[in-house]
Protein backbone atom coordinates (compact mmCIF):
# COMPACT_ATOMS: atom_id res chain seq x y z
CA UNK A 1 30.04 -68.71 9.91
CA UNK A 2 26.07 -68.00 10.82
CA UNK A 3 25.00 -68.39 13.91
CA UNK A 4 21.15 -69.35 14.67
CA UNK A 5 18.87 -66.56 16.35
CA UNK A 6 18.77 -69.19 19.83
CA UNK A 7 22.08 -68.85 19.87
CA UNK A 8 22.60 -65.42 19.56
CA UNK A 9 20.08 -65.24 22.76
CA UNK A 10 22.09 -67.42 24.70
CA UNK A 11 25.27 -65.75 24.30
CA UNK A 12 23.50 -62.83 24.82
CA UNK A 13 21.83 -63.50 28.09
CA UNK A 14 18.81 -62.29 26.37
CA UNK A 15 15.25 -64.13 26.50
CA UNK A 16 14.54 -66.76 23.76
CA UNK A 17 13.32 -65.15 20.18
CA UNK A 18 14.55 -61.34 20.92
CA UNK A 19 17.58 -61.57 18.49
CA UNK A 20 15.12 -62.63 15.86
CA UNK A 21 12.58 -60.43 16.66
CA UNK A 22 15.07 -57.77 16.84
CA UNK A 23 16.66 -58.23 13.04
CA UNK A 24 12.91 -58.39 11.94
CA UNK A 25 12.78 -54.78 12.98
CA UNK A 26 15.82 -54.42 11.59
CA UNK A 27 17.70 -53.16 14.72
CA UNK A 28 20.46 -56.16 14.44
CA UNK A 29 22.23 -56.64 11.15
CA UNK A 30 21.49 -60.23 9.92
CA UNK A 31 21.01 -62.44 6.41
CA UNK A 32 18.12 -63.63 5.42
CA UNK A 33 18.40 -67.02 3.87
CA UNK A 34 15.78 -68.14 0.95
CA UNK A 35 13.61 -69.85 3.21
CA UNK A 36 12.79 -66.35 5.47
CA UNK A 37 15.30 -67.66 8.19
CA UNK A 38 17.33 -65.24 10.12
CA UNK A 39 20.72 -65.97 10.64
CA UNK A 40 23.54 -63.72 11.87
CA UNK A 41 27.36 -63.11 11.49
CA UNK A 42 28.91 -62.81 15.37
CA UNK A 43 31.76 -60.60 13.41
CA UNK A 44 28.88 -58.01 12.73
CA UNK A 45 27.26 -58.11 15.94
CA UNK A 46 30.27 -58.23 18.18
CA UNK A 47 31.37 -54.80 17.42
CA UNK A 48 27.52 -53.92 18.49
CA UNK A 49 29.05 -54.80 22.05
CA UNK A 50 29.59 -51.68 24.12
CA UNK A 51 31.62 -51.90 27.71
CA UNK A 52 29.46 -49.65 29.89
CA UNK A 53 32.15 -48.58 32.93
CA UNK A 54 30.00 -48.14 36.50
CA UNK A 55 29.09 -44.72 37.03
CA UNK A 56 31.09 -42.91 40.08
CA UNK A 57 28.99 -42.31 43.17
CA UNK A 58 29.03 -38.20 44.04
CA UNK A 59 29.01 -38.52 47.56
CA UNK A 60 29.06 -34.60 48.09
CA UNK A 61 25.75 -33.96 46.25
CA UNK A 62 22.08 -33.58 47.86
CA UNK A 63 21.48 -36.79 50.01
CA UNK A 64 24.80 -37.27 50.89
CA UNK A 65 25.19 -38.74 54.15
CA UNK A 66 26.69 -36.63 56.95
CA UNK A 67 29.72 -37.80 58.71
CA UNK A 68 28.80 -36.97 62.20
């Protein structure tokens, strides 16, 4: 099933028109219907999705705050 650019912005979080701007580039995989719209697959952009974990805080580094 395609999904409209909008949409793909709203689940996204991202600002209206970047998913489309972004497949025009061709930095998000998409189809291109006869008419020169952009729609996309969630199945290929879903793997796209990358869990970034926190990064640990190295409290024993320069700046680290004495303890007394």
């Amino acid at each position: 099933m395609f999904i409209f650019p909008e949409d793909l912005d709203k689940r996204l979080g991202w600002k209206p028109g970047r998913a489309e701007r972004l497949a025009r580039q061709r930095r998000l995989p998409h189809v291109l219907l006869p008419d020169g719209s952009i729609r996309f697959k969630w199945e290929e952009i879903e793997p796209l999705i990358v869990a970034v974990p926190a990064a640990m805080l190295d409290r024993s580094g320069p700046g680290a705050c004495c303890d007394g």
